[in-house]
N, C-alpha and C. Protein backbone atom coordinates (compact mmCIF):
# COMPACT_ATOMS: atom_id res chain seq x y z
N UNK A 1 -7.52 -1.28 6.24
CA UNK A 1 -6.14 -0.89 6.48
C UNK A 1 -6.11 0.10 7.64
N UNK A 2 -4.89 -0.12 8.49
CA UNK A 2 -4.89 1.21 9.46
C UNK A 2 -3.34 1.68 9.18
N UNK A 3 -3.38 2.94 9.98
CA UNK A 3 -2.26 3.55 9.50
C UNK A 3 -1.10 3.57 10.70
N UNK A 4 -0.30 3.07 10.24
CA UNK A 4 0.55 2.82 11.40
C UNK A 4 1.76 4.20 11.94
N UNK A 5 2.10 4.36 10.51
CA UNK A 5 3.02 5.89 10.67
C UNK A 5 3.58 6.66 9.53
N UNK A 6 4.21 7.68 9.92
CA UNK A 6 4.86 7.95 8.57
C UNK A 6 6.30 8.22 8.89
N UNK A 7 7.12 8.63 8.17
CA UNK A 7 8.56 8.78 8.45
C UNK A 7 9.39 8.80 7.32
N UNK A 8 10.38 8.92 7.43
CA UNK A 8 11.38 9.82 6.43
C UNK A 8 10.92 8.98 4.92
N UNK A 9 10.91 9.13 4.03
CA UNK A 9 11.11 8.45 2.97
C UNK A 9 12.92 7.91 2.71
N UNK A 10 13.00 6.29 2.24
CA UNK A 10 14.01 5.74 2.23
C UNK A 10 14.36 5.54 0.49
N UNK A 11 13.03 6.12 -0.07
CA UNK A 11 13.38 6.08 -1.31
C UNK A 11 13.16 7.48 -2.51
N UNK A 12 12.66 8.22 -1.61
CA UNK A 12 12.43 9.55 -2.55
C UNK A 12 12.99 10.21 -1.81
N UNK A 13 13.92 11.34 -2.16
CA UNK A 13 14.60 12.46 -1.71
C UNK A 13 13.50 13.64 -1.41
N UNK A 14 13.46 14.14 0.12
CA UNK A 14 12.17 14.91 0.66
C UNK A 14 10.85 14.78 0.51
N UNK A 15 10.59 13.79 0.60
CA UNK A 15 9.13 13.15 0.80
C UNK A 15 9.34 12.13 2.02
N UNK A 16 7.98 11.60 2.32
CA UNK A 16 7.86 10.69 3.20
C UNK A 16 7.08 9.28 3.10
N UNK A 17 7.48 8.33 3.81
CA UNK A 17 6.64 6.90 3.86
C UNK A 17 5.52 6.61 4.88
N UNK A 18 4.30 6.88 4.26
CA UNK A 18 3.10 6.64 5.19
C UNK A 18 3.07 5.31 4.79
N UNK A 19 3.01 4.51 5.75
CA UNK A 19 3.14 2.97 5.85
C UNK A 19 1.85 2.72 6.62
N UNK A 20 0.79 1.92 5.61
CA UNK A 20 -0.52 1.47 6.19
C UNK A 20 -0.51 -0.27 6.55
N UNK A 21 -0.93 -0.80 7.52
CA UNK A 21 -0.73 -2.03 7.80
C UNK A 21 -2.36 -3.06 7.44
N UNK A 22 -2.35 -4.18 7.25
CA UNK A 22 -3.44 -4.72 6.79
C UNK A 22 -3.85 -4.99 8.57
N UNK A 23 -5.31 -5.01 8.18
CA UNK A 23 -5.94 -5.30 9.70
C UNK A 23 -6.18 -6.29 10.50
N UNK A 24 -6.22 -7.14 9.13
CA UNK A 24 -6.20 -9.32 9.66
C UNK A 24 -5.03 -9.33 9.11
N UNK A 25 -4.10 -9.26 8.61
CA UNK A 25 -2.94 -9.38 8.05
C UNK A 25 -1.98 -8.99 8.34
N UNK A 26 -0.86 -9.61 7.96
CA UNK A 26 0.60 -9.41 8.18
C UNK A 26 1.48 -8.45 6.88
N UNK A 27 0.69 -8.02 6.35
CA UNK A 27 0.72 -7.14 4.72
C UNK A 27 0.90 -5.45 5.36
N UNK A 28 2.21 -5.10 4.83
CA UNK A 28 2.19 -3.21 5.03
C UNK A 28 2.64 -3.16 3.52
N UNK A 29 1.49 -1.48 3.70
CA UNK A 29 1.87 -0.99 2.10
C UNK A 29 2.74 0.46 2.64
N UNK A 30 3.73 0.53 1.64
CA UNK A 30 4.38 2.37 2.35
C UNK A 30 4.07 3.23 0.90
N UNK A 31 3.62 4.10 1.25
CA UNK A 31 2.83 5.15 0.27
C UNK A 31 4.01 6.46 0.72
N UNK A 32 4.68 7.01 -0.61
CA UNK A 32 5.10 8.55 -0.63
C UNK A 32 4.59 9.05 -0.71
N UNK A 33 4.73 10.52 0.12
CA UNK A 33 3.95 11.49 0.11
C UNK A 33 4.34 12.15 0.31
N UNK A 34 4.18 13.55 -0.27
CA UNK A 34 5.43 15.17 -0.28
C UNK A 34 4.89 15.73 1.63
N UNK A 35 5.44 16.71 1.44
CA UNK A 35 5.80 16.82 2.71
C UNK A 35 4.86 17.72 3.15
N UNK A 36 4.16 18.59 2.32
CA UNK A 36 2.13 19.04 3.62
C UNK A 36 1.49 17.78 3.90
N UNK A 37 1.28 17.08 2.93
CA UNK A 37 0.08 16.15 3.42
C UNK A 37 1.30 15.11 4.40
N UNK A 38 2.60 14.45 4.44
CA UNK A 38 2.92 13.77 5.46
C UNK A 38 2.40 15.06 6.99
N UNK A 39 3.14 16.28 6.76
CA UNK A 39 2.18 17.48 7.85
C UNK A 39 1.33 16.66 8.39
N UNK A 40 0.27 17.13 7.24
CA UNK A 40 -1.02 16.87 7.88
C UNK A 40 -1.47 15.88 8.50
N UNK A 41 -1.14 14.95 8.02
CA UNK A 41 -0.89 13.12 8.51
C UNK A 41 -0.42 13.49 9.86
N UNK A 42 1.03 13.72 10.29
CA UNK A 42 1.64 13.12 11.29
C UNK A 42 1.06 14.49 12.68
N UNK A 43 -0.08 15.27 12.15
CA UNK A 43 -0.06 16.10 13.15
C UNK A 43 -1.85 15.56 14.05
N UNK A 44 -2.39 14.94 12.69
CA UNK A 44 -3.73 14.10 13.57
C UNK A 44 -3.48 12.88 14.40
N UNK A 45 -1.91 12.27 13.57
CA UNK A 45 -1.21 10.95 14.26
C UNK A 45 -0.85 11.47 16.00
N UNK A 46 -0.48 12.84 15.67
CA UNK A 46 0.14 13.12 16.73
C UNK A 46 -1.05 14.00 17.73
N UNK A 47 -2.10 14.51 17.30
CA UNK A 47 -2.95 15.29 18.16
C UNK A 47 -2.63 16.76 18.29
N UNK A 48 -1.89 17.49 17.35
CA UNK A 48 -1.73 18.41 16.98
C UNK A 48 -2.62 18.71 16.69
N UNK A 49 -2.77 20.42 17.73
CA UNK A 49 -4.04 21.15 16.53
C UNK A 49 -2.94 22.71 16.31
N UNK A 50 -3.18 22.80 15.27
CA UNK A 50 -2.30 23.96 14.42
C UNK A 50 -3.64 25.16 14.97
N UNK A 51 -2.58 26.66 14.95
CA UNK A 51 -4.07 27.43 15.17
C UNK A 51 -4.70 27.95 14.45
N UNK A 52 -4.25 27.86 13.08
CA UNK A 52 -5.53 28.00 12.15
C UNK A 52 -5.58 26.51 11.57
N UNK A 53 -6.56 26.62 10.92
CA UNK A 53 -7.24 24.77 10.06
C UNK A 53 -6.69 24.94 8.75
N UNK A 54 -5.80 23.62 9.10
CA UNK A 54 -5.10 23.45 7.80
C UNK A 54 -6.21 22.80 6.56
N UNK A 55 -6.14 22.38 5.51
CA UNK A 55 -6.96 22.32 4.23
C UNK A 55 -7.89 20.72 4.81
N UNK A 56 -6.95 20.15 5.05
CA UNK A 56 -7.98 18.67 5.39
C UNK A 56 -9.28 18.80 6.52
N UNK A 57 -8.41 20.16 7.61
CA UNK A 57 -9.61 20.61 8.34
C UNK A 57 -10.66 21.21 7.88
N UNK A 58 -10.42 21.94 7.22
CA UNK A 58 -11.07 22.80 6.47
C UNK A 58 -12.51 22.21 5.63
N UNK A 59 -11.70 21.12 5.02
CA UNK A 59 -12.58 20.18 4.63
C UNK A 59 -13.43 19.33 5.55
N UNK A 60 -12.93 18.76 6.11
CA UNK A 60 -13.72 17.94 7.38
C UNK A 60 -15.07 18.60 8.27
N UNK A 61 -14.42 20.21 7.92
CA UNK A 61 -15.50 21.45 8.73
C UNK A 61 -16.69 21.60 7.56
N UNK A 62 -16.45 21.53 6.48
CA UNK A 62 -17.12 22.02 5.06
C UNK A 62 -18.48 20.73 4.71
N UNK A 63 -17.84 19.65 5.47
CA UNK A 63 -18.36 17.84 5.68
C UNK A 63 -19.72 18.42 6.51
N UNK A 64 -18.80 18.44 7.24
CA UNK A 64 -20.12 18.42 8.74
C UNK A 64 -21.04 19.78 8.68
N UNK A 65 -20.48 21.28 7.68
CA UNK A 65 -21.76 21.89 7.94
C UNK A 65 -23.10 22.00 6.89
N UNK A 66 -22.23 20.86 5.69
CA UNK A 66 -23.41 20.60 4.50
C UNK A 66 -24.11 19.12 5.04
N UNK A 67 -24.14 18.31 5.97
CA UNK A 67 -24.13 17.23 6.14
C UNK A 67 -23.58 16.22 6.00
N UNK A 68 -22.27 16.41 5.02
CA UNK A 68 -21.39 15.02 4.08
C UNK A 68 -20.72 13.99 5.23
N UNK A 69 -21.26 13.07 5.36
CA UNK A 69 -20.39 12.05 6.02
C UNK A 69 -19.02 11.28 4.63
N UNK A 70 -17.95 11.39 5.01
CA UNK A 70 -17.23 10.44 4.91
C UNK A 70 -16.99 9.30 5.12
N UNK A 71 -17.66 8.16 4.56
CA UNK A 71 -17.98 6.74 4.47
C UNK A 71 -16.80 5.59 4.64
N UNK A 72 -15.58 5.99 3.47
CA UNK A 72 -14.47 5.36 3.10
C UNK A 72 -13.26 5.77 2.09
N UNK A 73 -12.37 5.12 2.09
CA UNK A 73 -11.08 5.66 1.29
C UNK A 73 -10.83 4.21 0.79
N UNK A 74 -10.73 4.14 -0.46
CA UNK A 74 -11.12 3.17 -1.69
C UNK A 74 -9.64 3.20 -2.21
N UNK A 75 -7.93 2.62 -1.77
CA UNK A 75 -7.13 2.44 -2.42
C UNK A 75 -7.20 1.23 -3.59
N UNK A 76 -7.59 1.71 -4.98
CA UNK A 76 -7.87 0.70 -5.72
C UNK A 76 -7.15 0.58 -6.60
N UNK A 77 -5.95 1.45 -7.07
CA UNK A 77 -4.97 0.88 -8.17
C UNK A 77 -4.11 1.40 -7.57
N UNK A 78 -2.88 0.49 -8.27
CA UNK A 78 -1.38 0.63 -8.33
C UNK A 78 -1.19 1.10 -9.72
N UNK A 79 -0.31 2.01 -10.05
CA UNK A 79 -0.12 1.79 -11.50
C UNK A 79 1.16 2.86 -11.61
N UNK A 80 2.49 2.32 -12.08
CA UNK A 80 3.69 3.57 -12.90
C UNK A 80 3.82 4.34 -11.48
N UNK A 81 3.67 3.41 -10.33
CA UNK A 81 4.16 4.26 -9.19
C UNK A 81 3.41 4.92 -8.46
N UNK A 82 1.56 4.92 -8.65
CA UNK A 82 1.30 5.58 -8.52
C UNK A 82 -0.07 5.23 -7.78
N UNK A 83 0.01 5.56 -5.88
CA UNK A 83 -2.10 5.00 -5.91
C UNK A 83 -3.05 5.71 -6.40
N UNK A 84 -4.09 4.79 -6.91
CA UNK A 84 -5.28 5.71 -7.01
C UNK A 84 -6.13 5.39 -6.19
N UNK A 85 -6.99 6.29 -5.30
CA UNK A 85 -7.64 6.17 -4.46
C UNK A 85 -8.93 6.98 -4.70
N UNK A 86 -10.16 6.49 -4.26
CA UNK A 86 -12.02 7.13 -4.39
C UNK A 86 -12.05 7.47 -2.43
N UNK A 87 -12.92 8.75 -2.72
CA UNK A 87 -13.37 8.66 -1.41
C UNK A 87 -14.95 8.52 -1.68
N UNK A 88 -15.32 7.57 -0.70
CA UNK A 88 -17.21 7.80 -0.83
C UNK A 88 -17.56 8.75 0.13
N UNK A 89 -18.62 9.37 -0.10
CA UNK A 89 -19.29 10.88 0.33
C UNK A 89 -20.98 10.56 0.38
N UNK A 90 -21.63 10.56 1.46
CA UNK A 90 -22.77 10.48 1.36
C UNK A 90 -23.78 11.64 2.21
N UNK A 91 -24.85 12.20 1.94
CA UNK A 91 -25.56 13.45 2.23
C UNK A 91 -27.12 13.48 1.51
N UNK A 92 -27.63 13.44 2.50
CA UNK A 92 -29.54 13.10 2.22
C UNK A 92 -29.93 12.26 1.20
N UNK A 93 -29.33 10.90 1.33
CA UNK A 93 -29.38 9.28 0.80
C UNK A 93 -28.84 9.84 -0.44
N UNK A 94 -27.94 10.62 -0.72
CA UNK A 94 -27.15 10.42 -1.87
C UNK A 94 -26.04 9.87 -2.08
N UNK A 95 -25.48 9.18 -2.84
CA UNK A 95 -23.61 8.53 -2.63
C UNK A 95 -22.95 9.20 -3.85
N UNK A 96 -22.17 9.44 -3.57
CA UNK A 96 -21.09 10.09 -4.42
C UNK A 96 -19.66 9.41 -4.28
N UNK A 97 -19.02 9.41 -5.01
CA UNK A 97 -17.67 8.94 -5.23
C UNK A 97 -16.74 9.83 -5.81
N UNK A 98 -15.48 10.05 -5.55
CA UNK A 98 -14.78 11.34 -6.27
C UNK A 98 -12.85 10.95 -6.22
N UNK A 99 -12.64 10.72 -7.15
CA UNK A 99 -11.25 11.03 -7.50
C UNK A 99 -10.37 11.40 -6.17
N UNK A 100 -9.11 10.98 -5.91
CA UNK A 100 -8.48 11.89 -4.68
C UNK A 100 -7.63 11.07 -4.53
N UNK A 101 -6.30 12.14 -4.26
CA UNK A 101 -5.01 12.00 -4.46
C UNK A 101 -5.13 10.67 -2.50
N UNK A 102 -4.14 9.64 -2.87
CA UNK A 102 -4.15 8.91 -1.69
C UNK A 102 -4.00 9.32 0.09
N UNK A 103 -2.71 10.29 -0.45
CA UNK A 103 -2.23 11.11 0.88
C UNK A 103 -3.75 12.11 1.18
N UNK A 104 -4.04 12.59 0.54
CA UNK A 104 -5.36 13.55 0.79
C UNK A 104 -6.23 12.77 1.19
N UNK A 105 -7.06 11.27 1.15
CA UNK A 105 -7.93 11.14 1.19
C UNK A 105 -7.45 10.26 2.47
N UNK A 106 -6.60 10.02 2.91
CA UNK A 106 -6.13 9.16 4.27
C UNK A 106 -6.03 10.51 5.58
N UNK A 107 -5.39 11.34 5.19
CA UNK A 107 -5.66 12.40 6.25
C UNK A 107 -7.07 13.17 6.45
N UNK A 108 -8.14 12.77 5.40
CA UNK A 108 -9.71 13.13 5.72
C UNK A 108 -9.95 12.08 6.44
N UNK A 109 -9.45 10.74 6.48
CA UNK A 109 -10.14 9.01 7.05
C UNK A 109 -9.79 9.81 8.58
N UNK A 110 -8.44 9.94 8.71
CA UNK A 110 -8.06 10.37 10.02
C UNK A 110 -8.79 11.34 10.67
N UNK A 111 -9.12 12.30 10.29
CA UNK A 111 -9.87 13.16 10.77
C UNK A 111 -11.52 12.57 10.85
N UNK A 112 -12.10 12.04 10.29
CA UNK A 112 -13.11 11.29 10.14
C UNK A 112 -13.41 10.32 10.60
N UNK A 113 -12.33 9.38 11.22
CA UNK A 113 -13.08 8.11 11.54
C UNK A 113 -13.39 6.83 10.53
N UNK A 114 -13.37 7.58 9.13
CA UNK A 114 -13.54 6.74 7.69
C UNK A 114 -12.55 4.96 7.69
N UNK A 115 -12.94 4.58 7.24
CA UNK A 115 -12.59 3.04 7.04
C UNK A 115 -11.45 3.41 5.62
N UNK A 116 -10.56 2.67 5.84
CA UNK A 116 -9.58 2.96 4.56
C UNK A 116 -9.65 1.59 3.71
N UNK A 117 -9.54 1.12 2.80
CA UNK A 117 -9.51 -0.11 2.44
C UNK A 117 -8.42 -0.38 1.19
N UNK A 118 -8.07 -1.43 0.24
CA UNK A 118 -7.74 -1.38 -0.74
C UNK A 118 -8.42 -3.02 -1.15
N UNK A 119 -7.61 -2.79 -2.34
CA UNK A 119 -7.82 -4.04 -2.80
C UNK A 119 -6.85 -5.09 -3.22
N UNK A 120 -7.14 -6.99 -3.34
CA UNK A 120 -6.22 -7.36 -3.37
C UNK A 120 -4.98 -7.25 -3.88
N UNK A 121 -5.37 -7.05 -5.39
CA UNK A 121 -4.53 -6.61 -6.41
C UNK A 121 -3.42 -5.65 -5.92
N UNK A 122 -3.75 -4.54 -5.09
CA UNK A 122 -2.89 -3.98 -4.53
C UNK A 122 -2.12 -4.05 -3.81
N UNK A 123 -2.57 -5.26 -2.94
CA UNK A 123 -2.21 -5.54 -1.96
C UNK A 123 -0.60 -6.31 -2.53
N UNK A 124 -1.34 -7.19 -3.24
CA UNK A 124 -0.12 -8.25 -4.10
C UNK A 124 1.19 -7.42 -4.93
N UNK A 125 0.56 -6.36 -5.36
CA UNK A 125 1.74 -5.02 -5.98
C UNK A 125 2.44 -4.81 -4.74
N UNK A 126 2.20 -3.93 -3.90
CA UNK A 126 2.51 -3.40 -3.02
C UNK A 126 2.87 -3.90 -1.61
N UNK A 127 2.24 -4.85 -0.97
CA UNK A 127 2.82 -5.13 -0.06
C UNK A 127 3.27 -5.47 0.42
N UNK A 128 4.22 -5.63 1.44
CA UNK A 128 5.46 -6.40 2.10
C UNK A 128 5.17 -7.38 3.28
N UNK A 129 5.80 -8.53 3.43
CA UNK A 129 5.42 -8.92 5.28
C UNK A 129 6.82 -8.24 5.92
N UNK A 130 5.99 -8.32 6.93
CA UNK A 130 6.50 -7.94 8.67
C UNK A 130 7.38 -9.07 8.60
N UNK A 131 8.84 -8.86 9.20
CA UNK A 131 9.63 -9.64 9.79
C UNK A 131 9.43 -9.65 11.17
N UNK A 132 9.57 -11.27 11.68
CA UNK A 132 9.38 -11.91 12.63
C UNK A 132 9.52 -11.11 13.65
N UNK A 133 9.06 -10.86 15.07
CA UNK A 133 8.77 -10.00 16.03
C UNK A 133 8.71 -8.51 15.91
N UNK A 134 8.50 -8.03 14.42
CA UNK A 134 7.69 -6.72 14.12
C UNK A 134 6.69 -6.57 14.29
N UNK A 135 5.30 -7.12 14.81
CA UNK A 135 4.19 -7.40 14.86
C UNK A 135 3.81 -6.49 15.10
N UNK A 136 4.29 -5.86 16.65
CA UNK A 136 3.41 -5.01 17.42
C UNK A 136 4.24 -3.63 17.08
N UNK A 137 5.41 -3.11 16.15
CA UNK A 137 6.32 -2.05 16.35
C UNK A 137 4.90 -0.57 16.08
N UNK A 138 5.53 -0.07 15.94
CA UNK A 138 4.36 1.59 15.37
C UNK A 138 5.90 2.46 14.62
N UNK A 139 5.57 2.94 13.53
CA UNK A 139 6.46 3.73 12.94
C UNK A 139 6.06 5.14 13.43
N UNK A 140 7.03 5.85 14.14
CA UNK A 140 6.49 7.28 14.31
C UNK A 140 7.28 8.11 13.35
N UNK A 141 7.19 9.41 13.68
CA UNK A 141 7.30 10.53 13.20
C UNK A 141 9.37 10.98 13.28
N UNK A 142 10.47 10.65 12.74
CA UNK A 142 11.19 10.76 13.34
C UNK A 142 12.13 12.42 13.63
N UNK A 143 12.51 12.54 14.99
CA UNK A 143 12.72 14.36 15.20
C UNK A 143 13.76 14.72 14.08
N UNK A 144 14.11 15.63 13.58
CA UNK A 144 15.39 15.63 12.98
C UNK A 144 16.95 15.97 13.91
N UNK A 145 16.44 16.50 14.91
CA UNK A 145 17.69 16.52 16.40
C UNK A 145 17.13 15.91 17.59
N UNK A 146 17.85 15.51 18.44
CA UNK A 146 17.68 14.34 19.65
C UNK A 146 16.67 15.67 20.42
N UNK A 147 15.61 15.48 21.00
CA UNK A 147 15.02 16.27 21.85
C UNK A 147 14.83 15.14 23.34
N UNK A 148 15.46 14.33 23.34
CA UNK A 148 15.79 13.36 24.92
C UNK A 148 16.15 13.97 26.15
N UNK A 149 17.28 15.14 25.62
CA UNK A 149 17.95 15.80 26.90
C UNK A 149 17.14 16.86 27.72
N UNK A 150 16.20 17.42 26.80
CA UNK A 150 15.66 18.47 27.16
C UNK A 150 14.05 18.20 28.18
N UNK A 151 13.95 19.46 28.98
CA UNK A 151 12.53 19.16 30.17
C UNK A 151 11.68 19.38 29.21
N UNK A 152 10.41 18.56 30.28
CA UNK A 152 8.63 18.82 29.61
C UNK A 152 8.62 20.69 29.81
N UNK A 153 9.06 21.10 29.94
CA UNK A 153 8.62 22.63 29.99
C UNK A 153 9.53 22.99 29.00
N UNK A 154 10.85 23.04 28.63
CA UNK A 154 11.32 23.23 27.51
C UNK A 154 10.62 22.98 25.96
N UNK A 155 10.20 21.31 26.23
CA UNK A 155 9.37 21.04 25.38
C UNK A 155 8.57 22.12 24.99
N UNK A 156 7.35 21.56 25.90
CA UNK A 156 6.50 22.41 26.03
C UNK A 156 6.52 24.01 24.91
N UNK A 157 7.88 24.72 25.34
CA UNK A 157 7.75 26.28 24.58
C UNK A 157 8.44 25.80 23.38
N UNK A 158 9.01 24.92 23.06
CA UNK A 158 9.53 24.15 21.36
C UNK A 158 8.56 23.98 20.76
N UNK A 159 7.50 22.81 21.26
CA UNK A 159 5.89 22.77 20.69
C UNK A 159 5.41 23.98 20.56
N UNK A 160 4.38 25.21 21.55
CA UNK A 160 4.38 26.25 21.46
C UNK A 160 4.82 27.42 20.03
N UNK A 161 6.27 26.94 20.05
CA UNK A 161 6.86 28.16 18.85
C UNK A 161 6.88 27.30 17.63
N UNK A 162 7.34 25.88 17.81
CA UNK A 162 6.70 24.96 16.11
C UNK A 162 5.84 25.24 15.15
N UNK A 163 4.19 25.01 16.29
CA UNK A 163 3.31 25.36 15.99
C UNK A 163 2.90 27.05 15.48
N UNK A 164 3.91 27.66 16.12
CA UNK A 164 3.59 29.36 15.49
C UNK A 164 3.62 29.78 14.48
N UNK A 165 5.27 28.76 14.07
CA UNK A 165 5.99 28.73 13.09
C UNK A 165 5.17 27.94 11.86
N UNK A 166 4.08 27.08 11.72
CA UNK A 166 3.74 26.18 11.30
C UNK A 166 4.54 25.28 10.68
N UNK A 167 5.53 24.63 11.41
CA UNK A 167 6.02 23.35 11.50
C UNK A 167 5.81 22.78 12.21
N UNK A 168 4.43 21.73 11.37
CA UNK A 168 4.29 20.65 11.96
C UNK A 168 4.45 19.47 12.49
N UNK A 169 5.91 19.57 11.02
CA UNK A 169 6.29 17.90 11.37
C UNK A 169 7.28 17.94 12.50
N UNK A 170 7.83 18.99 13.11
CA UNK A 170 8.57 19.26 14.03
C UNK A 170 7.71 19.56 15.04
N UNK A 171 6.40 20.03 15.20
CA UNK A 171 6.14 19.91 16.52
C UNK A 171 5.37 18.35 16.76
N UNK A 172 4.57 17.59 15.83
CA UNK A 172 4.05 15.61 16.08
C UNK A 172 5.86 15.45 16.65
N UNK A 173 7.04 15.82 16.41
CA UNK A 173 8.10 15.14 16.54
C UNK A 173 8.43 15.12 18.29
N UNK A 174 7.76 16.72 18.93
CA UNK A 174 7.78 17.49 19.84
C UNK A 174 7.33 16.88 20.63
N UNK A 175 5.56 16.74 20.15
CA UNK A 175 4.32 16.42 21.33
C UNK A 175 5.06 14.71 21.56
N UNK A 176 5.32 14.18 20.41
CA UNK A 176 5.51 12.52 20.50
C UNK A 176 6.79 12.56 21.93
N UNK A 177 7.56 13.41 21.94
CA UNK A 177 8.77 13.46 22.82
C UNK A 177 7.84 13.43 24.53
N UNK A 178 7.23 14.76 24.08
CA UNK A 178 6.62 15.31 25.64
C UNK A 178 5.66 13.92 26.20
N UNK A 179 4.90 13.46 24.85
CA UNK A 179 4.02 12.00 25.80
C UNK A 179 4.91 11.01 26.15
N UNK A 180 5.72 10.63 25.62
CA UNK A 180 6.66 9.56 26.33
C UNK A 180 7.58 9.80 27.29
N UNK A 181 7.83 11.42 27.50
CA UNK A 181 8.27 11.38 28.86
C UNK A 181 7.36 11.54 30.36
N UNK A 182 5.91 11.52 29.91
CA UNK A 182 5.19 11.80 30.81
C UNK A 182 4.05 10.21 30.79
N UNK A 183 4.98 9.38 29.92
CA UNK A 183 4.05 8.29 29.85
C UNK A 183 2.45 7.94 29.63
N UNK A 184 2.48 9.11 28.54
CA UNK A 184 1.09 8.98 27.69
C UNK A 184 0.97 8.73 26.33
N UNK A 185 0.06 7.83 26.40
CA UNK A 185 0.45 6.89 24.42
C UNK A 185 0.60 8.22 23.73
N UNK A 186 1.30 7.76 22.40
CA UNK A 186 1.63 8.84 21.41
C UNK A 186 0.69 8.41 20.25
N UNK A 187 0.16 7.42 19.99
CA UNK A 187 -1.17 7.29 18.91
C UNK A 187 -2.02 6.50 19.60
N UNK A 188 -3.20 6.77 19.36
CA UNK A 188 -4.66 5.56 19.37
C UNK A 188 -4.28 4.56 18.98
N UNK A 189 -4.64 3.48 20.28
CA UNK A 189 -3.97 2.13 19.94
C UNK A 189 -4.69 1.57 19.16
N UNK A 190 -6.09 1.84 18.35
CA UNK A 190 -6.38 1.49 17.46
C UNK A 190 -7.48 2.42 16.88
N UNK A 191 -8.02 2.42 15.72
CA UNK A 191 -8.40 3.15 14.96
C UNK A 191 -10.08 2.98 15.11
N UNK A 192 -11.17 3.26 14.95
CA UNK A 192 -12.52 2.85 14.71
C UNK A 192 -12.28 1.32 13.70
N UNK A 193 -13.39 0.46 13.86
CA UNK A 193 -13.11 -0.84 12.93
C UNK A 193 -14.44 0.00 11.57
């Protein structure tokens, strides 16, 4: 699975829809998720670095100075609304597997490089097809006020004070503005396979 975006939730009041797309497939799953971890999500989507390390960093830093590679993110049940997801963890030929909330263990893949996967079963619960010439769309991050009118240097000190502020999802909303007016992609057109 790769992750295509996240954005307002259309069905939970203040949460959000991280919408993962199948990789040979025409199958998207949209996953809720409260509103740090969409954060955290839409600020690696976006190349945000906050200036202190938020918890997924934190973790990712905690990875690399015990040795732990992050292998994969294991979406393997649906159930009462709810994914359950394994992350595998491996460190001097040991494997480990561990419990972890979905949104948490997709913003470690991101930071990591990790392979996300699920399974069919889930797939068949959960997922939807793409209508006809959706193929190629990307769901971003959406601003909550038009930031169109305003210069890359305005930007610029909006991002700047977002980030001070630690609002994140307002500054991925920021940086996403500033790359498309300067005509630089706003996500990795594709993910590690």
């Amino acid at each position: 699975m790769d992750v295509m975006g996240i954005t307002y939730s259309q069905i939970q009041q203040g949460a959000y829809a991280l919408l993962l797309k199948q990789r040979d497939g025409d199958l998207r799953v949209p996953i809720v998720v409260g509103v740090p971890e969409a954060q955290s999500i839409a600020m690696r989507l976006e190349h945000v670095i906050p200036p202190r390390p938020m918890s997924h960093d934190l973790m990712v830093s905690m990875f690399h100075a015990f040795g732990i590679s992050l292998d994969e993110v294991l979406i393997y049940k649906f159930s009462e609304g709810v994914f359950m997801s394994r992350i595998k963890l491996s460190t001097d030929g040991k494997d480990l597997e561990l419990e972890s909330r979905t949104s948490d263990a997709i913003a470690l893949a991101l930071r990591t490089g990790a392979h996300i996967y699920t399974t069919q079963e889930v797939l068949n619960k959960t997922g939807f097809l793409i209508k006809d010439g959706d193929q190629g769309e990307k769901v971003a991050v959406k601003p909550k006020r038009s930031l169109q009118d305003l210069t890359v240097e305005e930007l610029q000190q909006k991002l700047t004070r977002a980030v001070k502020l630690e609002k994140y999802e307002l500054a991925a909303s920021i940086q996403k503005t500033i790359n498309d007016k300067l005509g630089k992609p706003s996500h990795d057109s594709e993910l590690p396979n």
